[in-house]
C-alpha atoms as a PDB file:
ATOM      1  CA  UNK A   1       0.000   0.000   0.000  1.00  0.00           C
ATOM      2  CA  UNK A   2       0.897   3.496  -0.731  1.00  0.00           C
ATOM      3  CA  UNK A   3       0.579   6.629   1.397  1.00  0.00           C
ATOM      4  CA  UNK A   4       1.872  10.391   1.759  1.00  0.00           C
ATOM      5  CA  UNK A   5       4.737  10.199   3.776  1.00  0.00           C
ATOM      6  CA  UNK A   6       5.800  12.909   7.145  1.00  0.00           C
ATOM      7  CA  UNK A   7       7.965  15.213   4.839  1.00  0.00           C
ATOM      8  CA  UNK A   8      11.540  15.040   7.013  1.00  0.00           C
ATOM      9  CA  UNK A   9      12.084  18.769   6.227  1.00  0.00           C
ATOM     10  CA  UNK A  10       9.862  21.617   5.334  1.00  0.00           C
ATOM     11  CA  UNK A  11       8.034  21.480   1.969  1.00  0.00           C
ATOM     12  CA  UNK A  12      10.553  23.014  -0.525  1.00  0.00           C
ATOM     13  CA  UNK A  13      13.647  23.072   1.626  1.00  0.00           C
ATOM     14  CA  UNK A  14      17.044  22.597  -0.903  1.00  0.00           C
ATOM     15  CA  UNK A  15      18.193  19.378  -0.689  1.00  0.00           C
ATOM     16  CA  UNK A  16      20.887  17.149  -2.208  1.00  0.00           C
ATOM     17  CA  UNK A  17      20.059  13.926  -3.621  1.00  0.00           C
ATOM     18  CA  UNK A  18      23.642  11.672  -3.036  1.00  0.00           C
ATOM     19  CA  UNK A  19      22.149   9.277  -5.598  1.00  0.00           C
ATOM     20  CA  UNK A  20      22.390  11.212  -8.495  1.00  0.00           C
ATOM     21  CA  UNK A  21      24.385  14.010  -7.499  1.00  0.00           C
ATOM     22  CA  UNK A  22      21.842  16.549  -7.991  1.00  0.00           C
ATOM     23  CA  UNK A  23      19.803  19.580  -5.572  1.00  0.00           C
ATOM     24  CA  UNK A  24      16.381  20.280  -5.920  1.00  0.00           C
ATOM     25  CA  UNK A  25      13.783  21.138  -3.494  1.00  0.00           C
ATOM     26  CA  UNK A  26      11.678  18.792  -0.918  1.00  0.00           C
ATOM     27  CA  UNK A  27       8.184  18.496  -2.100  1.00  0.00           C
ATOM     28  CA  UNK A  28       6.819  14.867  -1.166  1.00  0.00           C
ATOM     29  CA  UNK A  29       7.233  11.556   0.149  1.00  0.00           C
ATOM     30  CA  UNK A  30       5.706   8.328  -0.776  1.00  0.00           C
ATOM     31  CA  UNK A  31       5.768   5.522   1.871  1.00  0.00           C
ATOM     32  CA  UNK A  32       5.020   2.226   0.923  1.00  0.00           C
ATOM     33  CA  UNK A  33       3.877  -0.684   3.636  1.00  0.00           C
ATOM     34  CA  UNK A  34       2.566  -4.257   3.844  1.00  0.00           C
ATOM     35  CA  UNK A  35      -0.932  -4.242   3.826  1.00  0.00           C
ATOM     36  CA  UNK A  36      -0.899  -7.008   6.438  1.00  0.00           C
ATOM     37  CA  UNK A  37       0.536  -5.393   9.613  1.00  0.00           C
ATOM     38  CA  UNK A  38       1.330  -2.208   7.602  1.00  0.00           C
ATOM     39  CA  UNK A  39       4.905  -2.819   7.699  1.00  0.00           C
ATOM     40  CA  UNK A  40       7.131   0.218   6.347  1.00  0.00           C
ATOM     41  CA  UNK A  41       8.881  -1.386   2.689  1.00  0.00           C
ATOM     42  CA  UNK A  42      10.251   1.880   1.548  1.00  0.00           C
ATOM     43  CA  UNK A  43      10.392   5.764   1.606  1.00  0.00           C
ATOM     44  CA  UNK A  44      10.628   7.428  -1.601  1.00  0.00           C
ATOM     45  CA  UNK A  45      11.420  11.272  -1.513  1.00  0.00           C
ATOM     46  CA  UNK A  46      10.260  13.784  -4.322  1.00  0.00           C
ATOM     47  CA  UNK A  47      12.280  16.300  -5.903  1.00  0.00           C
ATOM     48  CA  UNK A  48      11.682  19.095  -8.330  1.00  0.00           C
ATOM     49  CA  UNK A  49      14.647  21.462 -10.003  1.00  0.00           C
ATOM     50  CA  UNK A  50      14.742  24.603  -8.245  1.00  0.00           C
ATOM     51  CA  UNK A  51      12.745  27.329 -10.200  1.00  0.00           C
ATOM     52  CA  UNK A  52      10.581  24.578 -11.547  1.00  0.00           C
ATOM     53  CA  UNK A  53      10.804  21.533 -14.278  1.00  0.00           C
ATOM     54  CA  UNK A  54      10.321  17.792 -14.129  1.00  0.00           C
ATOM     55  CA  UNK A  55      10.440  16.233 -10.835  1.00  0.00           C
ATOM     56  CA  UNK A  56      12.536  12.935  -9.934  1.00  0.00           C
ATOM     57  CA  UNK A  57      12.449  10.561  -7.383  1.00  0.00           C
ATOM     58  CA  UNK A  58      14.987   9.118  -4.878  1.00  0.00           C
ATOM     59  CA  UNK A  59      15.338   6.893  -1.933  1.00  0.00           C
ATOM     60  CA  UNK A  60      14.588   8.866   1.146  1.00  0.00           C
ATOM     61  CA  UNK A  61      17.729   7.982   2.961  1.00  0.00           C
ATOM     62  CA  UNK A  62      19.597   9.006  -0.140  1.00  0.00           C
ATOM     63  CA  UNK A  63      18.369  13.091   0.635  1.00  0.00           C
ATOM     64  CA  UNK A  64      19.874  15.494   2.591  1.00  0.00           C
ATOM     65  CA  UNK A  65      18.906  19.262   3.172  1.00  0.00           C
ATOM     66  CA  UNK A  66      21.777  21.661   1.488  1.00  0.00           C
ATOM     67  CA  UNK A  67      24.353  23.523   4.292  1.00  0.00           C
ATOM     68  CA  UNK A  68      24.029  27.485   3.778  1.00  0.00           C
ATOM     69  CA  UNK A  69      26.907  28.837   1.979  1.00  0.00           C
ATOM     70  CA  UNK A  70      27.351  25.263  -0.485  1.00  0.00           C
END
């Protein structure tokens, strides 16, 4: 089963994504669990280019927010 996930940041806070070495901002996350127990399978963040454009999507634990100054 699918469901909107707690966001770990604030919507549209600048993070990186490790995974594909990109930044974009914080503006979702998908969680999916077992339907049987509701057992947490995965968390998948979403991402959209700042200033707008096609949104990706990355393993949760694969986003961090950006440091000022980077």
């Amino acid at each position: 089963m699918l469901s909107h996930g707690e966001l770990p940041y604030p919507y549209g806070t600048l993070v990186e994504d490790t995974q594909h070495d990109r930044t974009g901002e914080l503006v979702g996350v998908i969680e999916e669990h077992t339907k049987k127990g509701r057992k947490l399978i995965s968390r998948t963040a979403f991402l959209r280019p700042t200033g707008g454009g096609i949104e990706w999507d990355v393993p949760l634990e694969s986003v961090k927010p950006v440091k000022a100054g980077s």
